[in-house]
C-alpha atoms as a PDB file:
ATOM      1  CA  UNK A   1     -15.516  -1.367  14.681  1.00  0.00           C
ATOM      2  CA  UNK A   2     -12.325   0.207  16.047  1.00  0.00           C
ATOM      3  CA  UNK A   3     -10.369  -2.897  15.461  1.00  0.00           C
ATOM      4  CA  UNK A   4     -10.914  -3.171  12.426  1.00  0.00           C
ATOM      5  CA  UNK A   5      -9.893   0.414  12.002  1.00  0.00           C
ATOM      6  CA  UNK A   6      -6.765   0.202  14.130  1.00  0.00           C
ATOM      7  CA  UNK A   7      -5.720  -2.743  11.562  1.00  0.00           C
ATOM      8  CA  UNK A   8      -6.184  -1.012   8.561  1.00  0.00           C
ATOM      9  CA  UNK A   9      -4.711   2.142   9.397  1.00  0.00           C
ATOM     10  CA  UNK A  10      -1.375  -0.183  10.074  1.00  0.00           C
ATOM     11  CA  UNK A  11      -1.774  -1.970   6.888  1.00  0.00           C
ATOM     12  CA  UNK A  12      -1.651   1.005   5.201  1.00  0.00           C
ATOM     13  CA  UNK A  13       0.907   2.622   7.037  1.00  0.00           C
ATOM     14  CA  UNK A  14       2.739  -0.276   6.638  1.00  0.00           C
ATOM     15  CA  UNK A  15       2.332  -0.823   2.806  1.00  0.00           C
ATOM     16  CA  UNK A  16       3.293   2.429   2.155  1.00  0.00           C
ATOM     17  CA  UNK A  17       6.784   1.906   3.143  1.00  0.00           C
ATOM     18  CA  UNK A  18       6.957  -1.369   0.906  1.00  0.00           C
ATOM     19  CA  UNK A  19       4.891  -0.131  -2.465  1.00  0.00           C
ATOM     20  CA  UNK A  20       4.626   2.678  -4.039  1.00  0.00           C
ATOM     21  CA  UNK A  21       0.912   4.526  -3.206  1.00  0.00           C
ATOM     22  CA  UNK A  22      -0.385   4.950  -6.088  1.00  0.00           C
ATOM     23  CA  UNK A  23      -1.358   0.946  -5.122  1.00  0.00           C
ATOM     24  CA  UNK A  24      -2.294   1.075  -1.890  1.00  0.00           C
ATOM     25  CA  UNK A  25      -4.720  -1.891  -1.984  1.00  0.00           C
ATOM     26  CA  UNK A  26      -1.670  -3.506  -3.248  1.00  0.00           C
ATOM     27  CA  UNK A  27       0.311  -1.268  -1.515  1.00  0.00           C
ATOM     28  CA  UNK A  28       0.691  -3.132   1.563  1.00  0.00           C
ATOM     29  CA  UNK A  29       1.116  -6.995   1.302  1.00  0.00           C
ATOM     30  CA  UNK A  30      -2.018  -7.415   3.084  1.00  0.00           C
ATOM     31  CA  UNK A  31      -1.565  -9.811   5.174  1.00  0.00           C
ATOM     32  CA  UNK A  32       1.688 -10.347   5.345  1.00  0.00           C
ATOM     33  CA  UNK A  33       2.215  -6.611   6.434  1.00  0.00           C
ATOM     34  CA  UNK A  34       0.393  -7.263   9.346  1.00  0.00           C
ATOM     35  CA  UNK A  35       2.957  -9.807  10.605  1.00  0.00           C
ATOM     36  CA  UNK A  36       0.641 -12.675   9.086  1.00  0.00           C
ATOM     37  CA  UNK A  37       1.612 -14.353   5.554  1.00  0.00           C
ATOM     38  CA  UNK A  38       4.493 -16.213   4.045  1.00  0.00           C
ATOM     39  CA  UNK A  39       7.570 -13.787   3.617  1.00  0.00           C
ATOM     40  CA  UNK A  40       7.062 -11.188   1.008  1.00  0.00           C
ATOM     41  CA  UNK A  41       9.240 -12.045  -2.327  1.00  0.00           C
ATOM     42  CA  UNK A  42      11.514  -9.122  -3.580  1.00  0.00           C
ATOM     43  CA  UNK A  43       9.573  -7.446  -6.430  1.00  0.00           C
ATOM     44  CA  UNK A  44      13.021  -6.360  -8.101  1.00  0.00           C
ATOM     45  CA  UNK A  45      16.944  -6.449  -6.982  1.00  0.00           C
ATOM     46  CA  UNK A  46      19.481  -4.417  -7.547  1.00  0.00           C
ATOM     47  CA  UNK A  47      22.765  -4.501  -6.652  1.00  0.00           C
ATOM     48  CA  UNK A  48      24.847  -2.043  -4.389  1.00  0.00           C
ATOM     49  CA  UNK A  49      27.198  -1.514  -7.508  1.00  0.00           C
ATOM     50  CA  UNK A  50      24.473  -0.603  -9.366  1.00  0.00           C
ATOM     51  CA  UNK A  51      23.696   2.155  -7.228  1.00  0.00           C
ATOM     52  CA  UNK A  52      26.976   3.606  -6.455  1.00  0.00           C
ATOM     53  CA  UNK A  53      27.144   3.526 -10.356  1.00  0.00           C
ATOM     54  CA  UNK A  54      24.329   5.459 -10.932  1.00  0.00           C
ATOM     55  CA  UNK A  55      25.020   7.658  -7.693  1.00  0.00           C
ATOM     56  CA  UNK A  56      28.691   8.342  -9.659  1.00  0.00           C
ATOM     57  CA  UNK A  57      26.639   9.407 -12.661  1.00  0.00           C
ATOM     58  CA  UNK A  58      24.225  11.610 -10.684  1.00  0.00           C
ATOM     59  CA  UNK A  59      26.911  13.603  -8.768  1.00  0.00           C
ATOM     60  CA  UNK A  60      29.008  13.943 -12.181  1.00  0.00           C
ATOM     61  CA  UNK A  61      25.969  15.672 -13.733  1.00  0.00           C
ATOM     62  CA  UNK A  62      23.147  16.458 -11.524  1.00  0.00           C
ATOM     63  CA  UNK A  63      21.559  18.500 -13.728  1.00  0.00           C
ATOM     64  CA  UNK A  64      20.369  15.630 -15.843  1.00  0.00           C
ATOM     65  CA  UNK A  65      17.410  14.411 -15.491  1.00  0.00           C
ATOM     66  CA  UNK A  66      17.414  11.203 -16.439  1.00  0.00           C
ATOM     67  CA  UNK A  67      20.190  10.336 -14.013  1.00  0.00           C
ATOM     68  CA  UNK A  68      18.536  12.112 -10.924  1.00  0.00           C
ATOM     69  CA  UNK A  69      15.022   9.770 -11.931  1.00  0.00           C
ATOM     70  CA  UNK A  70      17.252   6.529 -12.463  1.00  0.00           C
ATOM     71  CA  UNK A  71      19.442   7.393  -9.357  1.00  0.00           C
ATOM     72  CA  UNK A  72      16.415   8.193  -6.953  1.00  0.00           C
ATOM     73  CA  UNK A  73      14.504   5.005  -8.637  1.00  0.00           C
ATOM     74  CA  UNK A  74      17.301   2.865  -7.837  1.00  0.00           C
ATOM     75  CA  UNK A  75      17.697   4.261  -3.791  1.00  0.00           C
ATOM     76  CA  UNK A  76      14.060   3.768  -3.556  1.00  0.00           C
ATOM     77  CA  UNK A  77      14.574  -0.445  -4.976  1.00  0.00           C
ATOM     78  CA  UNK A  78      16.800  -0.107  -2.130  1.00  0.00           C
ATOM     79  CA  UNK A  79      14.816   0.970   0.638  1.00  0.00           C
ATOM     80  CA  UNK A  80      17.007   4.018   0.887  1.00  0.00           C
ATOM     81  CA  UNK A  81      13.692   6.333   0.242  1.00  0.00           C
ATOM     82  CA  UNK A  82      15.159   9.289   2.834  1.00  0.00           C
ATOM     83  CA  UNK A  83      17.883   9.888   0.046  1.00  0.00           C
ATOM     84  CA  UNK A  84      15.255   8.973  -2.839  1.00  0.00           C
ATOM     85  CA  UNK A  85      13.389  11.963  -1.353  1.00  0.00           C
ATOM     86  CA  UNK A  86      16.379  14.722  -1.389  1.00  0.00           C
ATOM     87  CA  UNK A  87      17.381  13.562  -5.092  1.00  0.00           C
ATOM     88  CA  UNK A  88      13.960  14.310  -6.824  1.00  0.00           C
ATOM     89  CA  UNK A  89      13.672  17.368  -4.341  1.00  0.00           C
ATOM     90  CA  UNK A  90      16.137  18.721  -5.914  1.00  0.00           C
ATOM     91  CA  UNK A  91      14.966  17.240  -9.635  1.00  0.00           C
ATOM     92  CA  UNK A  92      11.527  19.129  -8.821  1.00  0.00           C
ATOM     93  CA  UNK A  93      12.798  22.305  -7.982  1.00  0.00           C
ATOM     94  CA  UNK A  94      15.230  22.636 -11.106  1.00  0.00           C
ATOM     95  CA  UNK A  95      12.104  21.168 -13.432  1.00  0.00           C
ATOM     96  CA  UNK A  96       8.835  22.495 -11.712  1.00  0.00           C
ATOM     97  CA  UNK A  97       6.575  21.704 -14.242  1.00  0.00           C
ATOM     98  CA  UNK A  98       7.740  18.478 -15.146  1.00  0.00           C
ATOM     99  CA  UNK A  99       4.947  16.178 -14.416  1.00  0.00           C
ATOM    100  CA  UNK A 100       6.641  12.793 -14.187  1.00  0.00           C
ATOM    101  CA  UNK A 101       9.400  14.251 -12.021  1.00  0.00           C
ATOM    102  CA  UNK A 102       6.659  15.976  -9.651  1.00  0.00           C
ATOM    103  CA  UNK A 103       4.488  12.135  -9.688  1.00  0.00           C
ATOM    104  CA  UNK A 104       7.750  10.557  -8.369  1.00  0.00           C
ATOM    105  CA  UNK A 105       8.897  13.102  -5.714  1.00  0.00           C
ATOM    106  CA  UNK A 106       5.330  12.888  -4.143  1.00  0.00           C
ATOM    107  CA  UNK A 107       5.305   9.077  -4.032  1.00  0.00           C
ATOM    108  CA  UNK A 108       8.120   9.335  -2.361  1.00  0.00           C
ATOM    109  CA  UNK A 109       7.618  11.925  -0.268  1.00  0.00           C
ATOM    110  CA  UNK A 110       4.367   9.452   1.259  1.00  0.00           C
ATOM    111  CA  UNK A 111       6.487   6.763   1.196  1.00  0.00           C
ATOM    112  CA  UNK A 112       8.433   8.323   4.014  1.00  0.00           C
ATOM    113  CA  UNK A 113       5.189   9.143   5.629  1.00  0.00           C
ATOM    114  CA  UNK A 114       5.492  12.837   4.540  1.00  0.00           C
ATOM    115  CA  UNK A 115       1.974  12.710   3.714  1.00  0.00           C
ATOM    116  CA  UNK A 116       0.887  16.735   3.975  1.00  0.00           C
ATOM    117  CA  UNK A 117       3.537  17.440   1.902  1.00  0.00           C
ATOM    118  CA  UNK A 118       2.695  14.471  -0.983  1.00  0.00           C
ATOM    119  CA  UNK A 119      -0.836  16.024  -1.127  1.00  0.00           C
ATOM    120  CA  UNK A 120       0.323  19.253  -1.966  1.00  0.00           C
ATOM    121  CA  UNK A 121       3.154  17.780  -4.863  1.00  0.00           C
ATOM    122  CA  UNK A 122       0.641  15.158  -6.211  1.00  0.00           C
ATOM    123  CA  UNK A 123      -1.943  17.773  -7.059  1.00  0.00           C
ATOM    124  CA  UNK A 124       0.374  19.189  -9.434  1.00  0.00           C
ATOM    125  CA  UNK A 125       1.639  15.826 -10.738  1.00  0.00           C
ATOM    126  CA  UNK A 126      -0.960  15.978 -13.326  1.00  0.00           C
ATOM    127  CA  UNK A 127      -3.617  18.711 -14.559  1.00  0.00           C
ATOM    128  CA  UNK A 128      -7.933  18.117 -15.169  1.00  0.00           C
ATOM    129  CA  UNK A 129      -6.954  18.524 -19.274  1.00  0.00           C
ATOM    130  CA  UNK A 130      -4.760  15.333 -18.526  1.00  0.00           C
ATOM    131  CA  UNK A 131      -5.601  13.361 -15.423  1.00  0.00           C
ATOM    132  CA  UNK A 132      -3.150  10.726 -14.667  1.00  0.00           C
ATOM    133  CA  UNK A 133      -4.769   7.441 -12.791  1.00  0.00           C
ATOM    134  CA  UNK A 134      -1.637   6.386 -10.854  1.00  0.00           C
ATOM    135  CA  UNK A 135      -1.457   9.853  -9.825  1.00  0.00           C
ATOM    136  CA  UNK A 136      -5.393  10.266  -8.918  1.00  0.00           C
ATOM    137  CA  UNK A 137      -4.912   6.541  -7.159  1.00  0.00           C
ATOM    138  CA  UNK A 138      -1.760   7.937  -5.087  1.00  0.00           C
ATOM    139  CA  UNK A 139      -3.884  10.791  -3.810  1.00  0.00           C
ATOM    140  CA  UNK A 140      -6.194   8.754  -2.425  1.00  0.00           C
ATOM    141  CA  UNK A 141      -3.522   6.809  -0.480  1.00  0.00           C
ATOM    142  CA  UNK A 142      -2.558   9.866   1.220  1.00  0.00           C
ATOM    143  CA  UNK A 143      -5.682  11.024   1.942  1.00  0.00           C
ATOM    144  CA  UNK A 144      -6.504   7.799   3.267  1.00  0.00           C
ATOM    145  CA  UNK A 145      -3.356   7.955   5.317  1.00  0.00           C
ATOM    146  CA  UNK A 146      -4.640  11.486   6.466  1.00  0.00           C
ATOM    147  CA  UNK A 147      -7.525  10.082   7.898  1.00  0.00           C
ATOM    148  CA  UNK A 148      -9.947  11.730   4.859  1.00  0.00           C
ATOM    149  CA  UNK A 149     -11.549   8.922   3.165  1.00  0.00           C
ATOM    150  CA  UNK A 150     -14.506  10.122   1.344  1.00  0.00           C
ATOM    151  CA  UNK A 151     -11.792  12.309  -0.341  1.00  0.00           C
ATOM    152  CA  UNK A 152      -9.786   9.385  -0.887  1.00  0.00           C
ATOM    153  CA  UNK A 153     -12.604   7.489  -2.588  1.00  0.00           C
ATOM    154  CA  UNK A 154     -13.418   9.973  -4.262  1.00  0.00           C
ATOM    155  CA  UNK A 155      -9.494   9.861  -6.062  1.00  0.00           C
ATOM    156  CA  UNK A 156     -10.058   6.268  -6.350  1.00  0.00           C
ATOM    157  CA  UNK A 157     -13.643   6.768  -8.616  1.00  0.00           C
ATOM    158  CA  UNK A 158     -11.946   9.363 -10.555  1.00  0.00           C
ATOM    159  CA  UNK A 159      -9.252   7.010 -11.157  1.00  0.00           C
ATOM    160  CA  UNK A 160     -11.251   4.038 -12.484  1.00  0.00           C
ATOM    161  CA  UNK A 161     -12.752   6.051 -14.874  1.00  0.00           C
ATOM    162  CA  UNK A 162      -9.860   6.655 -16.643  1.00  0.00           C
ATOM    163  CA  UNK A 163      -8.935   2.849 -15.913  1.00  0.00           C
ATOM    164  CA  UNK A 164     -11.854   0.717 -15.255  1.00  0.00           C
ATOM    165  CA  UNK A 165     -11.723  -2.307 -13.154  1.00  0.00           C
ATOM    166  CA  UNK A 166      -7.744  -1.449 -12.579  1.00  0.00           C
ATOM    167  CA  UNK A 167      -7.182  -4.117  -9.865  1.00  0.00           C
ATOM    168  CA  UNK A 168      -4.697  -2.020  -7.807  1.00  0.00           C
ATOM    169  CA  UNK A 169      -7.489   0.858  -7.606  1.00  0.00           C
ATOM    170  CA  UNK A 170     -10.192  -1.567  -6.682  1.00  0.00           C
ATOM    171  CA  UNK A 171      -7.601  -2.461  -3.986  1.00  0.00           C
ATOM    172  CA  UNK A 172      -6.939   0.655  -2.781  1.00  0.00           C
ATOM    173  CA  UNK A 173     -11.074   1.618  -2.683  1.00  0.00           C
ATOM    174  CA  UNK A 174     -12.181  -1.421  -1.076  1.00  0.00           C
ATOM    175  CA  UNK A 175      -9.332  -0.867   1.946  1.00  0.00           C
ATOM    176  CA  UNK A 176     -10.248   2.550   1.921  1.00  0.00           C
ATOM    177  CA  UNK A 177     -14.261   1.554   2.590  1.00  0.00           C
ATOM    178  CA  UNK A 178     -13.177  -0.580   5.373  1.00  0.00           C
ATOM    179  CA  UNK A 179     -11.175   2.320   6.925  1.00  0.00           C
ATOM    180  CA  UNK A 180     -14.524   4.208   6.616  1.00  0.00           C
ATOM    181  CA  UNK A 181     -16.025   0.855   7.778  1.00  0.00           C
ATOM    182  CA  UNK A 182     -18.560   0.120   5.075  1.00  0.00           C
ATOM    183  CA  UNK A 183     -16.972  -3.366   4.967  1.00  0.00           C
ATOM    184  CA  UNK A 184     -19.878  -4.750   2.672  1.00  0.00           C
ATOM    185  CA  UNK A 185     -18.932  -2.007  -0.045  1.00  0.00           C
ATOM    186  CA  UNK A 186     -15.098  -2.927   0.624  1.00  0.00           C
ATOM    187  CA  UNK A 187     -16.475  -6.467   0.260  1.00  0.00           C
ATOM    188  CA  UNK A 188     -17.352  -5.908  -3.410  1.00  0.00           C
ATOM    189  CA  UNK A 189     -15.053  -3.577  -4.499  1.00  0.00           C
ATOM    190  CA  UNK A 190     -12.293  -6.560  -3.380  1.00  0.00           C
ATOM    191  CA  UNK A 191     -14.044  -9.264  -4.607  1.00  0.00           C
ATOM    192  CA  UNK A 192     -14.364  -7.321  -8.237  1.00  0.00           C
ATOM    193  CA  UNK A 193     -10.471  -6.360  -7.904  1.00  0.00           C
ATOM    194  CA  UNK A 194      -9.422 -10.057  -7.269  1.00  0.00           C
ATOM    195  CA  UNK A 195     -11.433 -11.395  -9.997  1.00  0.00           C
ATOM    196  CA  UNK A 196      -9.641  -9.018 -12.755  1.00  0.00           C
ATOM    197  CA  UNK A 197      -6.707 -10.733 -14.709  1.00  0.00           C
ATOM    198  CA  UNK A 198      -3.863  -8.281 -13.329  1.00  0.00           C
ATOM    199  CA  UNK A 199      -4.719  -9.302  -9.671  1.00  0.00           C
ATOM    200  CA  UNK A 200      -1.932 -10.548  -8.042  1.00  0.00           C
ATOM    201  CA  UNK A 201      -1.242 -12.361  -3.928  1.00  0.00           C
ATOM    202  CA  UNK A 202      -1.742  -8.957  -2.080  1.00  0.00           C
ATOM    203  CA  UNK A 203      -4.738  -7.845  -3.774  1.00  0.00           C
ATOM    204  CA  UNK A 204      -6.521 -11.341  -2.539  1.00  0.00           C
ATOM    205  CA  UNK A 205      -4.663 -11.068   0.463  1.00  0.00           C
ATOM    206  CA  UNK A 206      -6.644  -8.041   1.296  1.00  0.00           C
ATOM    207  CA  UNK A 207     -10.034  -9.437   0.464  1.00  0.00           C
ATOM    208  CA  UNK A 208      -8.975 -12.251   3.044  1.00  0.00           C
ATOM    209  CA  UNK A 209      -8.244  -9.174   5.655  1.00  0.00           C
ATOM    210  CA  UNK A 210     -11.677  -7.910   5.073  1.00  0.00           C
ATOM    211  CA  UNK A 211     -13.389 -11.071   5.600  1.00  0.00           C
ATOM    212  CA  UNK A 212     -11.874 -11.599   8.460  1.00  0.00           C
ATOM    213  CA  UNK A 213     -12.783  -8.661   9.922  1.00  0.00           C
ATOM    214  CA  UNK A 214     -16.608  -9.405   8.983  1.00  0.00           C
ATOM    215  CA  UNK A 215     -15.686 -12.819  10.935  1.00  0.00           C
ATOM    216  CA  UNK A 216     -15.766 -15.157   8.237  1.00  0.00           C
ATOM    217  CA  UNK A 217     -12.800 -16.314   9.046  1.00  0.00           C
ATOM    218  CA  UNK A 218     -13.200 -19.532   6.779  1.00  0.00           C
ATOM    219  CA  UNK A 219     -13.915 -17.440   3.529  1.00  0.00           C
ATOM    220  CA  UNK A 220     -10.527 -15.755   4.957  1.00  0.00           C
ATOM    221  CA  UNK A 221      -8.442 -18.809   5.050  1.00  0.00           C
ATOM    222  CA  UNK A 222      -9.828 -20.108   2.045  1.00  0.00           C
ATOM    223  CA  UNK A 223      -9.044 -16.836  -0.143  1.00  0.00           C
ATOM    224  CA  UNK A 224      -5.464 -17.306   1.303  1.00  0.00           C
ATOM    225  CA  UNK A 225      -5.220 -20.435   0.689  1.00  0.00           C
ATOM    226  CA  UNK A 226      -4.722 -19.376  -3.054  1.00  0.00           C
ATOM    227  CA  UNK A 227      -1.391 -18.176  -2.398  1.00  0.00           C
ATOM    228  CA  UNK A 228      -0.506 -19.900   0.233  1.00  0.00           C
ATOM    229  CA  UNK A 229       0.401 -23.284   1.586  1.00  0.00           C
ATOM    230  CA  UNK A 230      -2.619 -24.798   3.860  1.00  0.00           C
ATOM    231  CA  UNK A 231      -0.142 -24.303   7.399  1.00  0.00           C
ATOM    232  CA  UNK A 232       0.101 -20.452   6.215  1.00  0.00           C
ATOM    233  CA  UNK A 233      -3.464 -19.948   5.352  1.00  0.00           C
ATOM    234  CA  UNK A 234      -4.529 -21.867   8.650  1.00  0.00           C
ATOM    235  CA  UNK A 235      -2.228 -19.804  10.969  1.00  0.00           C
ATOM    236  CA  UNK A 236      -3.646 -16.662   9.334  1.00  0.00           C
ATOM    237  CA  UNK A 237      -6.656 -17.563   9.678  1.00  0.00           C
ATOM    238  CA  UNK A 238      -6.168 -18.251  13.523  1.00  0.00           C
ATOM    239  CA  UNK A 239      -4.362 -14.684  13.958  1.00  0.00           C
ATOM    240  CA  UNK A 240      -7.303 -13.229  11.696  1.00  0.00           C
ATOM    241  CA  UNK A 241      -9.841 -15.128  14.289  1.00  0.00           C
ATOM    242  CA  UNK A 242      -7.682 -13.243  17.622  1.00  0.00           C
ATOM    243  CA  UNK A 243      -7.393  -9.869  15.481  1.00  0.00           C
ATOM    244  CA  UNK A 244     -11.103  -9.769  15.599  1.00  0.00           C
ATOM    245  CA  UNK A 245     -11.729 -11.317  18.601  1.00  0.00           C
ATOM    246  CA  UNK A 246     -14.297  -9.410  21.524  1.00  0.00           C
ATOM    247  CA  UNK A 247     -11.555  -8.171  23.864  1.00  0.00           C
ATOM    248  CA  UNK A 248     -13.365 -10.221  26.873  1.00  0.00           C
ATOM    249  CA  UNK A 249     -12.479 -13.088  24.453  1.00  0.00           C
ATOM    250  CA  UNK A 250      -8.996 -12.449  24.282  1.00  0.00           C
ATOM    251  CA  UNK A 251      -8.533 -12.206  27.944  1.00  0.00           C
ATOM    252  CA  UNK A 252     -10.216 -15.489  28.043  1.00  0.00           C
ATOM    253  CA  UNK A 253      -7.970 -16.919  25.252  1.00  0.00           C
ATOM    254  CA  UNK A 254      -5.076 -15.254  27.876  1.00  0.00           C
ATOM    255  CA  UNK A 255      -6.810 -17.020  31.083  1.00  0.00           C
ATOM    256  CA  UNK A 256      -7.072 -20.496  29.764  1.00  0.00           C
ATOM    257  CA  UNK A 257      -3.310 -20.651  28.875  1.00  0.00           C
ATOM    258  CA  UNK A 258      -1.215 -22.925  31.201  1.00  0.00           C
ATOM    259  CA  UNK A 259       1.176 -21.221  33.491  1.00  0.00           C
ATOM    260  CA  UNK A 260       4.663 -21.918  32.785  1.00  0.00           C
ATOM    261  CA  UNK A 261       6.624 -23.806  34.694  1.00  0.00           C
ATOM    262  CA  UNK A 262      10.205 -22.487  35.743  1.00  0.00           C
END
């Protein structure tokens, strides 16, 4: 099913601009990063002031620690993840071992799409004496993004057993099975994910996704229909129903449209 794959590949890509990737099965707005969806709500706003403040702070003392985390926290809120990226560079060479700093810097790093390097960073965000789920659960993002998904599930089991039935993990492993197409395992992982009490819109927005792409496109519109109004969930589920669509069937979709008159 290269469709299928070709969709997934941009939902992630596309998720891991908006979330951190530690969630990528939440990382991505599911739908609605595919173009289909209501608009995404803001998760958290700050203002400009607030960030020149804490920019002001940073340059006055760069050395500290907590201002370089707060500052390159606040960029990221911000979308300004390029500059996000050079501040905890800089945090992570002047405190190599520091675990939390090195966590952060390789989000980041794969939120830029700097994936090869966020590999490399995350495996020393945390050590096998202390294994850190979000840290496990952003490894398998990027190897997902990398194209290596048994690695990436892989992450993704490790991480649950630390955190069972951690919605946002579930997430991320049931996208990553339909990457690898096994969209009956990514089926169940999604279903188990949405029914946990921390599920929120995108996780159930990506169990929609997948059962569209198995062409149940009603099961699709009505798991969206949960977060959406019935005109949203019904014009998803018509762009889920061309996503998946035979391409013969979209040139006949194409073919039966009236000309336009000038």
């Amino acid at each position: 099913m290269p469709l299928a794959a070709a969709i997934l590949v941009g939902l992630l890509a596309a998720g891991c601009q908006a979330r951190s990737p530690e969630t990528t099965g939440s990382i991505g707005g599911g739908l609605s990063s595919l173009g289909l969806g209501a608009s995404p709500r803001a998760e958290r706003t700050i203002s400009r002031r607030e960030v020149e403040a804490l920019g002001e702070s940073y340059a006055s003392s760069p050395n500290d620690l907590g201002n370089a985390m707060r500052y390159a926290q606040a960029l990221r809120a911000v979308g300004q993840r390029t500059q996000a990226v050079a501040v905890l560079q800089q945090a992570a060479l002047r405190n190599p071992k520091n675990v939390a700093v090195l966590a952060a810097y390789g989000k980041t790093l794969a939120e830029v799409g700097r994936f090869e390097e966020a590999a490399e960073v995350l495996q020393n965000a945390h050590t096998p004496a202390q294994p850190d789920w979000r840290v496990l659960s952003a490894q398998g993002s990027v190897a997902d993004q990398l194209g290596d998904h048994a690695r990436a599930q892989s992450f993704y089991e490790a991480a649950l057993k630390i955190r069972p039935n951690e919605p946002a993990v579930l997430s991320n492993l049931g996208l990553s099975y339909a990457l690898s197409r096994q969209l009956d395992r990514a089926e169940t992982a999604l279903r188990l994910a949405a029914e946990q009490p921390g599920a929120d819109a995108r996780v159930r927005q990506n169990l929609a996704l997948v059962l569209g792409l198995k062409g149940r496109i009603p099961d699709a519109e009505a798991a969206m229909r949960r977060d959406l109004t019935p005109d949203e969930a019904a014009s998803n589920a018509q762009a889920l129903r061309t996503l998946v669509a035979p391409p013969g069937a979209k040139a006949a979709q194409v073919a039966r449209k009236p000309a336009t008159r000038g």
